[in-house]
N, C-alpha and C. Protein backbone atom coordinates (compact mmCIF):
# COMPACT_ATOMS: atom_id res chain seq x y z
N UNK A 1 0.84 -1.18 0.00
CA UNK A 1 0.00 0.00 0.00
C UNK A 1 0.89 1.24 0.00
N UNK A 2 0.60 1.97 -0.80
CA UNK A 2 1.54 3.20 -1.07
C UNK A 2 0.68 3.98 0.23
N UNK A 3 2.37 4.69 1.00
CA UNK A 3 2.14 5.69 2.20
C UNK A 3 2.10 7.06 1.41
N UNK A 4 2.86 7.47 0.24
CA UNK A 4 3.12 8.64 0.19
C UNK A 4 2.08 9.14 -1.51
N UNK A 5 2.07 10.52 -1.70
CA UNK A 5 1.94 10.35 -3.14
C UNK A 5 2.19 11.37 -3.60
N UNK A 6 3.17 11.67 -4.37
CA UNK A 6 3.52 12.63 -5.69
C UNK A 6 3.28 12.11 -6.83
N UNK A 7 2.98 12.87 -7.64
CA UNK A 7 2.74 12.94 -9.67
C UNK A 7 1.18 12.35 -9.68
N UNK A 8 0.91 12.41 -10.71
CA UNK A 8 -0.18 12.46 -11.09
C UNK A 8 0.09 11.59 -12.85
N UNK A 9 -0.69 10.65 -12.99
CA UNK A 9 -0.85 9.55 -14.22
C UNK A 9 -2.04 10.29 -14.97
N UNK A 10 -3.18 10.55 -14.50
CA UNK A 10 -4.19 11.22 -15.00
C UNK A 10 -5.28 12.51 -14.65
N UNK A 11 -5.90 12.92 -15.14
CA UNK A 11 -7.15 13.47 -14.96
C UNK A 11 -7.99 13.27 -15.83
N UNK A 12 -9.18 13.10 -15.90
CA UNK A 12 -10.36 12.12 -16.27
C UNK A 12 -11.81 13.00 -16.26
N UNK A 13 -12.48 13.25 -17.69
CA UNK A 13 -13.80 14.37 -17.54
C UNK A 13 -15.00 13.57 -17.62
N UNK A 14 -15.87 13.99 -17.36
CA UNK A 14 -17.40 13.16 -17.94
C UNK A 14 -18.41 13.82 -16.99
N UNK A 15 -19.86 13.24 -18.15
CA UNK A 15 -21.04 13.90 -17.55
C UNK A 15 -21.25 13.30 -16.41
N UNK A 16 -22.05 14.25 -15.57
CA UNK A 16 -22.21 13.99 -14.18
C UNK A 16 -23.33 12.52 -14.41
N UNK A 17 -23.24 11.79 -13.72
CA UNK A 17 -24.60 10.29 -13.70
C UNK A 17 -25.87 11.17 -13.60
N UNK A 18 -26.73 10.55 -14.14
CA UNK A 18 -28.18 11.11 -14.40
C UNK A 18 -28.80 11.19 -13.03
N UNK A 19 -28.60 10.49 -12.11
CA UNK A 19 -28.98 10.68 -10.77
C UNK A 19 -28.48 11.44 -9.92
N UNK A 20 -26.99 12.34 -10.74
CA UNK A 20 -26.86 12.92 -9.60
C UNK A 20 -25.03 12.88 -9.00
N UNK A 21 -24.89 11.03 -9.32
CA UNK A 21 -23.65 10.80 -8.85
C UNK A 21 -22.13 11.42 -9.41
N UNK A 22 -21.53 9.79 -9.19
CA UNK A 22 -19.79 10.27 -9.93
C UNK A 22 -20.43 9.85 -11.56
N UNK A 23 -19.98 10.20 -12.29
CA UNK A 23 -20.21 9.70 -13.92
C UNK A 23 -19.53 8.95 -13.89
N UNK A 24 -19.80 7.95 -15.05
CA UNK A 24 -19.08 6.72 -15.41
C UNK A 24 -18.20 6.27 -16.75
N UNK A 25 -18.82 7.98 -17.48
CA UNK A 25 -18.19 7.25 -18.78
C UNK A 25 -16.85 9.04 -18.87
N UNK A 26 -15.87 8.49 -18.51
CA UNK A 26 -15.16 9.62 -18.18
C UNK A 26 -13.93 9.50 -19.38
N UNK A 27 -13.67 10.85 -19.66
CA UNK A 27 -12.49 11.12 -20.93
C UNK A 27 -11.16 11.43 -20.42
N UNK A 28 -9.65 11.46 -20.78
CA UNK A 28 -8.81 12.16 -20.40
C UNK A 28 -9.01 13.24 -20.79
N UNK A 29 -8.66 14.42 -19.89
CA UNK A 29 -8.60 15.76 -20.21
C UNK A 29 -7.27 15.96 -21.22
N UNK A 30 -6.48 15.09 -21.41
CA UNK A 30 -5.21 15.42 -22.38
C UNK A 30 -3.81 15.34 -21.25
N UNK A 31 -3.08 16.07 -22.19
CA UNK A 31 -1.94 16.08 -21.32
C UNK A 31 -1.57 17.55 -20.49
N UNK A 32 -1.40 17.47 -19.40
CA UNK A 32 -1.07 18.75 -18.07
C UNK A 32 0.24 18.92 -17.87
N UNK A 33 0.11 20.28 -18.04
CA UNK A 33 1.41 20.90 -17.88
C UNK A 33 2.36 20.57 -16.46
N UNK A 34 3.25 20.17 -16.84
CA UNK A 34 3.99 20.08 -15.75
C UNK A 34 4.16 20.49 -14.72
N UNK A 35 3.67 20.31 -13.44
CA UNK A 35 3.35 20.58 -11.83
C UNK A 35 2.50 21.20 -11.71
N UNK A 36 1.57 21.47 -13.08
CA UNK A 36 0.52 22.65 -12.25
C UNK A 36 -0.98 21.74 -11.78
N UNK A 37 -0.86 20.81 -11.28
CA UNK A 37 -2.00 19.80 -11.06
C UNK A 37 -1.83 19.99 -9.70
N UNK A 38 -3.36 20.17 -8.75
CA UNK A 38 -2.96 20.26 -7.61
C UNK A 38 -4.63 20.28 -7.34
N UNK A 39 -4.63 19.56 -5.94
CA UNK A 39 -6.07 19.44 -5.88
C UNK A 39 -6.14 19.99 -3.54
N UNK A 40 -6.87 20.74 -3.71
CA UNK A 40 -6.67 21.69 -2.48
C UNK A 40 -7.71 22.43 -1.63
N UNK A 41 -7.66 22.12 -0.05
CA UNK A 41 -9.13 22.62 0.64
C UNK A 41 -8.82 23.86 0.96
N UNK A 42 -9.61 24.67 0.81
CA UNK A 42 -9.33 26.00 1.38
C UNK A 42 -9.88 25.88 3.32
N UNK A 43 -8.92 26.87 3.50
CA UNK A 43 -9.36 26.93 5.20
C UNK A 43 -11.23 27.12 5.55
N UNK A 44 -11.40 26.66 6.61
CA UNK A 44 -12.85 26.59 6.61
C UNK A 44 -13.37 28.18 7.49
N UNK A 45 -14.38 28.81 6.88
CA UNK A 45 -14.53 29.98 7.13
C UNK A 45 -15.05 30.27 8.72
N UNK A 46 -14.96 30.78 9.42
CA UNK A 46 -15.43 29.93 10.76
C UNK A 46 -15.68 31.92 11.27
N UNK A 47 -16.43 32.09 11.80
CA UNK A 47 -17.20 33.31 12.25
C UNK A 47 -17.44 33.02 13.82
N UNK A 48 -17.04 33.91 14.66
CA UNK A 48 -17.24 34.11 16.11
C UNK A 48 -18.14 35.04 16.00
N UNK A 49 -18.94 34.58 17.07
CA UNK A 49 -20.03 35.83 17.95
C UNK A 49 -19.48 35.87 19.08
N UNK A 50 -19.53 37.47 19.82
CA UNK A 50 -18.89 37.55 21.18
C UNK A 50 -19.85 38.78 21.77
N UNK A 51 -19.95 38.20 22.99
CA UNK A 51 -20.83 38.85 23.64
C UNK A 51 -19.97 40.30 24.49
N UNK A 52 -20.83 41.63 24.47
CA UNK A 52 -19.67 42.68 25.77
C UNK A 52 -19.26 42.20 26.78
N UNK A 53 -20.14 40.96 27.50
CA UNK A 53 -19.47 40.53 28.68
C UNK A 53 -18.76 39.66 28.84
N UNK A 54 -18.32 38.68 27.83
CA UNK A 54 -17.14 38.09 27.76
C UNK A 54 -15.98 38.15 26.87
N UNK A 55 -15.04 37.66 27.17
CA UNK A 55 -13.75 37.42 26.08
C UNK A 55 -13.67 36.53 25.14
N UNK A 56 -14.46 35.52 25.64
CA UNK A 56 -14.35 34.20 24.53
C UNK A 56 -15.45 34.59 24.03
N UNK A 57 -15.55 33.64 22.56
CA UNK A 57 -16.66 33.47 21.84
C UNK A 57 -18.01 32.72 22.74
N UNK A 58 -19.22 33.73 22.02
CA UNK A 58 -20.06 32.69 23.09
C UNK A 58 -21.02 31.66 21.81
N UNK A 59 -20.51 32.22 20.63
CA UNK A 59 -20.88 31.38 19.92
C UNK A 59 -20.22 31.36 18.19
N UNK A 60 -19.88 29.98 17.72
CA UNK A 60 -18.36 29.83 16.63
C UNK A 60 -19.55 29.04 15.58
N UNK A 61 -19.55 29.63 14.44
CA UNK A 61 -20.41 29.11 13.03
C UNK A 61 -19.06 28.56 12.17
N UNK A 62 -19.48 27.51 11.33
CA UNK A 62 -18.06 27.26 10.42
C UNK A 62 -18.80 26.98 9.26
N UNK A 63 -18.21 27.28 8.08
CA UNK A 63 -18.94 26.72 6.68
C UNK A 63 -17.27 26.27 5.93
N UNK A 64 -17.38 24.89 5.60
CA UNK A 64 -16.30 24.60 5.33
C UNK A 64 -15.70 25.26 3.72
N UNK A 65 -14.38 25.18 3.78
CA UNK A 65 -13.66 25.69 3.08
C UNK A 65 -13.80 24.90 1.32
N UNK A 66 -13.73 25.93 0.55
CA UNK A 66 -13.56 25.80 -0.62
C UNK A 66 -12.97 24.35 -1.34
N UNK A 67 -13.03 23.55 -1.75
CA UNK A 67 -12.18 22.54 -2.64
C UNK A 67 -12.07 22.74 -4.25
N UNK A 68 -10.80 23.06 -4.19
CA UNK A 68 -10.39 23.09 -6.08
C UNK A 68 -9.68 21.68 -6.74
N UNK A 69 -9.86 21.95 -7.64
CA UNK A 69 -8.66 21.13 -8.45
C UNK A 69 -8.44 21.92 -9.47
N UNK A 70 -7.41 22.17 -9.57
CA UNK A 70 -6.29 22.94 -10.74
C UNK A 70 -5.62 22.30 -11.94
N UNK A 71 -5.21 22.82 -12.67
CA UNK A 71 -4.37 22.37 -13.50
C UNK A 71 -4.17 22.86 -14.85
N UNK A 72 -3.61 22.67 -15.51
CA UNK A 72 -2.91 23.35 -16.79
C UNK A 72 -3.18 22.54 -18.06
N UNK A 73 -3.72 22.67 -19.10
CA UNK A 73 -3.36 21.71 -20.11
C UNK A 73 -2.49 22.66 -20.92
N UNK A 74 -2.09 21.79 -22.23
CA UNK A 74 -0.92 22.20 -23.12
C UNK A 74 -1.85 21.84 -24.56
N UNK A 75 -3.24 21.70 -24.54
CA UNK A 75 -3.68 21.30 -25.64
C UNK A 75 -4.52 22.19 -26.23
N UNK A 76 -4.34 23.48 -26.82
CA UNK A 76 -5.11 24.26 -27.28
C UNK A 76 -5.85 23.98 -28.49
N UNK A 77 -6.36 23.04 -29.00
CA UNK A 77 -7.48 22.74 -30.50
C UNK A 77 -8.13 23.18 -29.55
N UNK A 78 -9.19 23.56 -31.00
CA UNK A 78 -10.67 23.87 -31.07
C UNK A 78 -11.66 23.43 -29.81
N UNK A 79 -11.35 22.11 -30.38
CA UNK A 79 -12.50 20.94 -29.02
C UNK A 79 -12.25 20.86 -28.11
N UNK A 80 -11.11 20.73 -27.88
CA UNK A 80 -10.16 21.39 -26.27
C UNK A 80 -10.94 22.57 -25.45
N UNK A 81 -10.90 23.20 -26.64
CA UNK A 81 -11.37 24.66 -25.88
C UNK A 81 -12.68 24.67 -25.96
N UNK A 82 -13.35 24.39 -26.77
CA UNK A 82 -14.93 24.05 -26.29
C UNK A 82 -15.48 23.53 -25.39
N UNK A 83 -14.41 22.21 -24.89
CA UNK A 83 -15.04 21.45 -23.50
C UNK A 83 -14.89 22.29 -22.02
N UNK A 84 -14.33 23.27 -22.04
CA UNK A 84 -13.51 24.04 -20.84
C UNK A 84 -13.90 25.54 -20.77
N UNK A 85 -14.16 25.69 -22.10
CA UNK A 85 -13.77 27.49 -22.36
C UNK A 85 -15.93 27.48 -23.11
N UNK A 86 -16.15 26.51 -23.34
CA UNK A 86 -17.53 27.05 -24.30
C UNK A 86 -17.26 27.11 -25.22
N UNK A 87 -17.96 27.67 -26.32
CA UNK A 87 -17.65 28.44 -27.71
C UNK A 87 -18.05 27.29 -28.94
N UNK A 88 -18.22 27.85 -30.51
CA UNK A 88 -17.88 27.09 -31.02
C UNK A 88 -16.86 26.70 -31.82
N UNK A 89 -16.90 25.45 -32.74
CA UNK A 89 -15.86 25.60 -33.99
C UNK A 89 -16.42 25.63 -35.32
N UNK A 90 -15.99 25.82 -36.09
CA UNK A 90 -16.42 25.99 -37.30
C UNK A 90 -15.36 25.51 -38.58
N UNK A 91 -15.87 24.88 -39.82
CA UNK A 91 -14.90 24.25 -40.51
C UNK A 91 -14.18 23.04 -40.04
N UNK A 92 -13.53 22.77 -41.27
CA UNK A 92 -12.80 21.59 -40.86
C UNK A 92 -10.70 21.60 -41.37
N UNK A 93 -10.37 20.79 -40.32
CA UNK A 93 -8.88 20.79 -40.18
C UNK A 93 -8.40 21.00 -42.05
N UNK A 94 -7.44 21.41 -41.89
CA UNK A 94 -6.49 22.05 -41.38
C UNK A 94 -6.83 23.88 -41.25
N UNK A 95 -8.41 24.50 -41.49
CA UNK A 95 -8.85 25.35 -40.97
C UNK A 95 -9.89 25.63 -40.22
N UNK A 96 -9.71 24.46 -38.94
CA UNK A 96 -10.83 24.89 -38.13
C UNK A 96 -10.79 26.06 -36.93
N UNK A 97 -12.00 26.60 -37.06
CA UNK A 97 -11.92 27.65 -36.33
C UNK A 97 -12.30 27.68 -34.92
N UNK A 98 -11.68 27.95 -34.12
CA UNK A 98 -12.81 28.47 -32.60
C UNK A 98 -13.22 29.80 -32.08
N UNK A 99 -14.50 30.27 -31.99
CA UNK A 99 -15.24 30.93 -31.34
C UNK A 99 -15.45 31.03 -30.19
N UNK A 100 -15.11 31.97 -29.26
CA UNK A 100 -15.36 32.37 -28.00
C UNK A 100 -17.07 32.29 -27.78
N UNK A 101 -17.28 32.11 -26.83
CA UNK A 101 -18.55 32.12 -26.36
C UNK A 101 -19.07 33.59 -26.13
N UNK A 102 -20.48 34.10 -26.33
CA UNK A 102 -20.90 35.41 -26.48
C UNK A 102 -21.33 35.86 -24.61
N UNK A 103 -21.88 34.91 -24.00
CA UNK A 103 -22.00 35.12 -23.08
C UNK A 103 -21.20 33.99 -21.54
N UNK A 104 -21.44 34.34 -20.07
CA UNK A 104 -20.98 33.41 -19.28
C UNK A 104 -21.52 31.71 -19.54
N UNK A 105 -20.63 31.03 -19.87
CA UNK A 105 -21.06 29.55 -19.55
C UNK A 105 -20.62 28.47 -18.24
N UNK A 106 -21.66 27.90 -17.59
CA UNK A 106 -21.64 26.83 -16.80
C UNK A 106 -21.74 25.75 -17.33
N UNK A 107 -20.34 25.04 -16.60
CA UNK A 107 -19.82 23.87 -16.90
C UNK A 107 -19.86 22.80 -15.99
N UNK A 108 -20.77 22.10 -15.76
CA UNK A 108 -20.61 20.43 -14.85
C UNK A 108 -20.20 19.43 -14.87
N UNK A 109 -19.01 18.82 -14.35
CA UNK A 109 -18.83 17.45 -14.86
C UNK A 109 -18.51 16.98 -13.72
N UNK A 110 -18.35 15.53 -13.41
CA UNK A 110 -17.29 14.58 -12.98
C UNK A 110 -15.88 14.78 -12.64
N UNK A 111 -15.21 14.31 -12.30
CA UNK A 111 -13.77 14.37 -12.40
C UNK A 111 -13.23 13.11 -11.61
N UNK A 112 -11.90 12.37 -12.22
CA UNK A 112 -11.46 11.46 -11.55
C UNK A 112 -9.91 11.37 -12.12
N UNK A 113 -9.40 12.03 -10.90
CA UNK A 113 -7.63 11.93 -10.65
C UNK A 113 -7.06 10.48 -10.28
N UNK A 114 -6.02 9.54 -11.19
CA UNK A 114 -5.30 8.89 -10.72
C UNK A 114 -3.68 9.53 -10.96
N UNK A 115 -2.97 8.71 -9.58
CA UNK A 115 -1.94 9.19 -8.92
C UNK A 115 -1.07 8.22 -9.34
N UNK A 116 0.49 8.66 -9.26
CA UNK A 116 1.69 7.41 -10.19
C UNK A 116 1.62 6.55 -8.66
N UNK A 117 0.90 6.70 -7.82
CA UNK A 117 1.03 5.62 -6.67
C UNK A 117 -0.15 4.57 -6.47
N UNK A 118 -0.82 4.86 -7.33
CA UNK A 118 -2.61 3.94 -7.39
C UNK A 118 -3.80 4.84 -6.54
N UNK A 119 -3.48 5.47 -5.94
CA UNK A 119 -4.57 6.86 -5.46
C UNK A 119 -5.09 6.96 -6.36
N UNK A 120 -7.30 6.82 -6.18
CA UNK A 120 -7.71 7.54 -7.35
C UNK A 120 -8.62 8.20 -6.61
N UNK A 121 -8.57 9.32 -6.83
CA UNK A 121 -10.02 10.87 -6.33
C UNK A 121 -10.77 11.00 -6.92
N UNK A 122 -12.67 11.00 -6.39
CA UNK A 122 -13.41 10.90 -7.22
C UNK A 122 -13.68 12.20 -6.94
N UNK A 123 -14.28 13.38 -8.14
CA UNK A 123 -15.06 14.80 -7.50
C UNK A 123 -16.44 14.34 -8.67
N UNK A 124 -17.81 13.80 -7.83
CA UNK A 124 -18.57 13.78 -8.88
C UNK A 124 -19.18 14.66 -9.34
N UNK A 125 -19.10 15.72 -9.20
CA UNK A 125 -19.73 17.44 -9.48
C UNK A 125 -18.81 18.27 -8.60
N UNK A 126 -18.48 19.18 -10.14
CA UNK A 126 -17.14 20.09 -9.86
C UNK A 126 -18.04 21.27 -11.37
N UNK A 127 -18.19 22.62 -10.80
CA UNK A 127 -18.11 23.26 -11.48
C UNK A 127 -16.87 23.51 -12.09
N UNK A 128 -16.75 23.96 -13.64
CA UNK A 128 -15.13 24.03 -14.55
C UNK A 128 -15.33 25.34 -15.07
N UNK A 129 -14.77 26.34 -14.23
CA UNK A 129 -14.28 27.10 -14.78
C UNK A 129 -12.64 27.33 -15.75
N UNK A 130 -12.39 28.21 -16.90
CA UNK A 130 -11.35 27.97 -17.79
C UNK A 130 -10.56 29.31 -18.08
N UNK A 131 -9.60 28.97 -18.19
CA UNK A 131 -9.13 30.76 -19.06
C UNK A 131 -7.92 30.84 -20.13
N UNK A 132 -7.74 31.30 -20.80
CA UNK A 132 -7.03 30.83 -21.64
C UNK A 132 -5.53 31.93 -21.52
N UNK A 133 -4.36 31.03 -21.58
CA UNK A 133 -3.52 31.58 -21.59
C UNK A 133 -2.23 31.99 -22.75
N UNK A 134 -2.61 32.33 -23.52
CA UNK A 134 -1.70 32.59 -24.59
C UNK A 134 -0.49 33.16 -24.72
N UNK A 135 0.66 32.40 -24.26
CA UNK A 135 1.71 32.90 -24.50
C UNK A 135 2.69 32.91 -25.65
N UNK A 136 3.14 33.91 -25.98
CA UNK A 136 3.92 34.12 -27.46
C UNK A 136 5.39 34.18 -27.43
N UNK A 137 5.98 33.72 -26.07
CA UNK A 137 7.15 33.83 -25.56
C UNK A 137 8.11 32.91 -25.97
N UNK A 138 9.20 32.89 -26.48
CA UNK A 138 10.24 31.26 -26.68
C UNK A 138 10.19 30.42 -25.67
N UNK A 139 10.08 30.98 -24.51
CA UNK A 139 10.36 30.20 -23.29
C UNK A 139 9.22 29.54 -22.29
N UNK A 140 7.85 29.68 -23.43
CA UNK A 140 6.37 29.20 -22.83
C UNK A 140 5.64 28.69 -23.72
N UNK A 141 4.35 28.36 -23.18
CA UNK A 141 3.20 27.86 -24.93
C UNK A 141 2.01 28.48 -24.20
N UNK A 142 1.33 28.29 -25.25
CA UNK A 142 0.06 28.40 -25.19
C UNK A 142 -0.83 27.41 -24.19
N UNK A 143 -1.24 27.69 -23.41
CA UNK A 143 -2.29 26.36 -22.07
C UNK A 143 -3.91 27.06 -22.21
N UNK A 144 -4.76 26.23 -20.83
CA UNK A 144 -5.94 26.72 -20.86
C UNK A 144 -5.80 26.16 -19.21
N UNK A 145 -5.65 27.19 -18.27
CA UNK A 145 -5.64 26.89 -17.51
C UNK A 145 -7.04 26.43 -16.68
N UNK A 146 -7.48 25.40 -15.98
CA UNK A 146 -8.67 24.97 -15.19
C UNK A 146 -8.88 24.80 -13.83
N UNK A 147 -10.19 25.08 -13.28
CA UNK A 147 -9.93 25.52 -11.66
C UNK A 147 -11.45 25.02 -12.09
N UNK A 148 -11.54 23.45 -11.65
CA UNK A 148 -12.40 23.19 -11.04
C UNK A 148 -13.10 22.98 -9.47
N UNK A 149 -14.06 23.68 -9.12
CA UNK A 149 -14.57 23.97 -8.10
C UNK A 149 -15.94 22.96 -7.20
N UNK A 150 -15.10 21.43 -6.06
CA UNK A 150 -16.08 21.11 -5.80
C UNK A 150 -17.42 21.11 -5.59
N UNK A 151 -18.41 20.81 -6.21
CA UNK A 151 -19.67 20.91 -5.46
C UNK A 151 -20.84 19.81 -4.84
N UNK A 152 -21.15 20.02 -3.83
CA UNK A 152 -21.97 18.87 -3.28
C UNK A 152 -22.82 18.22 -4.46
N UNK A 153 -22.64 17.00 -4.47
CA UNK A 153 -23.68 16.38 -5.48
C UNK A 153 -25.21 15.97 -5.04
N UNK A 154 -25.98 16.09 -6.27
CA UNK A 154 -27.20 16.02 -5.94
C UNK A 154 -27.72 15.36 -5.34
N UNK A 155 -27.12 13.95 -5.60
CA UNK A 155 -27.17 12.31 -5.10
C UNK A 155 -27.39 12.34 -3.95
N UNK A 156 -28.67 11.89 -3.34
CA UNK A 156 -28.46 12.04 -1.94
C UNK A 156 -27.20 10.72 -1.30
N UNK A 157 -26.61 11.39 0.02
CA UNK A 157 -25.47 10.58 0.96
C UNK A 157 -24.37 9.94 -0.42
N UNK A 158 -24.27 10.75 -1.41
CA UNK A 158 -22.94 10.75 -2.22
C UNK A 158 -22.03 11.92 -1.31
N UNK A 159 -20.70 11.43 -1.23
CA UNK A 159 -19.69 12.74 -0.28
C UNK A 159 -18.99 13.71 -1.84
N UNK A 160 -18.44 14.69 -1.49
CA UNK A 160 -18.27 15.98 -2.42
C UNK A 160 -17.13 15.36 -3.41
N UNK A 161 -16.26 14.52 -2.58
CA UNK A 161 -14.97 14.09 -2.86
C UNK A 161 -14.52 12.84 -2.04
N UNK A 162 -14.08 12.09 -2.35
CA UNK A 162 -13.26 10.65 -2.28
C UNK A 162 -11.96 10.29 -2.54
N UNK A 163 -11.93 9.51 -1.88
CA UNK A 163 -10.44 9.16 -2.60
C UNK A 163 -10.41 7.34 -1.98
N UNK A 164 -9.65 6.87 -2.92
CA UNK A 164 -9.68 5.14 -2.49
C UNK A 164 -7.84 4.64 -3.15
N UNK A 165 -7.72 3.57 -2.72
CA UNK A 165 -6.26 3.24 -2.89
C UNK A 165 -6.34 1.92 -3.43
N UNK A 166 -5.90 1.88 -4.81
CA UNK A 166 -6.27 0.42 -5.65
C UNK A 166 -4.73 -0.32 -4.85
């Protein structure tokens, strides 16, 4: 049983299950830029009430903290950017085109991270937000960076996020 885990073998897209759950029929997202994969809880927001007559809290609310998953691809086509970014394409290779989307789009999917140690993380609903990074530099490329954003799934007593050890 692996104790530790660095790198990452995959990341994995698909529609959310019709009920709600993890999806089942999941795609590679392609290939990710080197170290920028990272999957992370934000601190949990936690609010004190305090009364004039005491020092301590006389009463502590918490709403837990944010969960992302990040990461970088290196695959800028058309369809790439449609699955992440919206928009359409138009034509066909070797002049196909992509179109930005006219207005905000919401994106739902699945997600399932395996690890070079057998760790696999399920997020079965993750809003995907995208942005595109175009660099024109010798010393960079072009990515689409992604910051998907856990969200409780519909499923009733499905958890937000998982993780299991093949």
């Amino acid at each position: 049983m692996a104790k530790y885990s660095s790198g990452i073998k995959s990341i994995s897209m698909g529609a959310i299950a019709a009920d709600g759950g993890m999806g089942t029929t999941l795609t590679s997202v392609g290939d990710i830029f080197l170290g920028s994969a990272i999957f992370e809880e934000a601190e949990d927001a936690i609010t004190d009430f305090y009364s004039e007559l005491q020092d301590d809290p006389i009463l502590s609310v918490g709403v837990n903290g944010l969960k992302t998953l990040t990461f970088t691809l290196v695959d800028v086509t058309p369809a790439q950017a449609i699955l992440f970014l919206g928009g359409t394409a138009t034509g066909t290779t070797p002049t196909l085109r992509y179109g930005a989307p006219l207005t905000f789009v919401t994106i739902e999917q699945s997600l399932q991270i395996l690890t070079k140690e057998g760790y696999t993380i399920q997020i079965p609903r993750a809003k995907i937000n995208a942005r595109l990074l175009w660099s024109f530099s010798k010393t960079d490329m072009a990515k689409i960076e992604v910051k998907a954003r856990v969200l409780m799934p519909t499923k009733a007593g499905v958890e937000p996020y998982a993780w299991t050890l093949a």
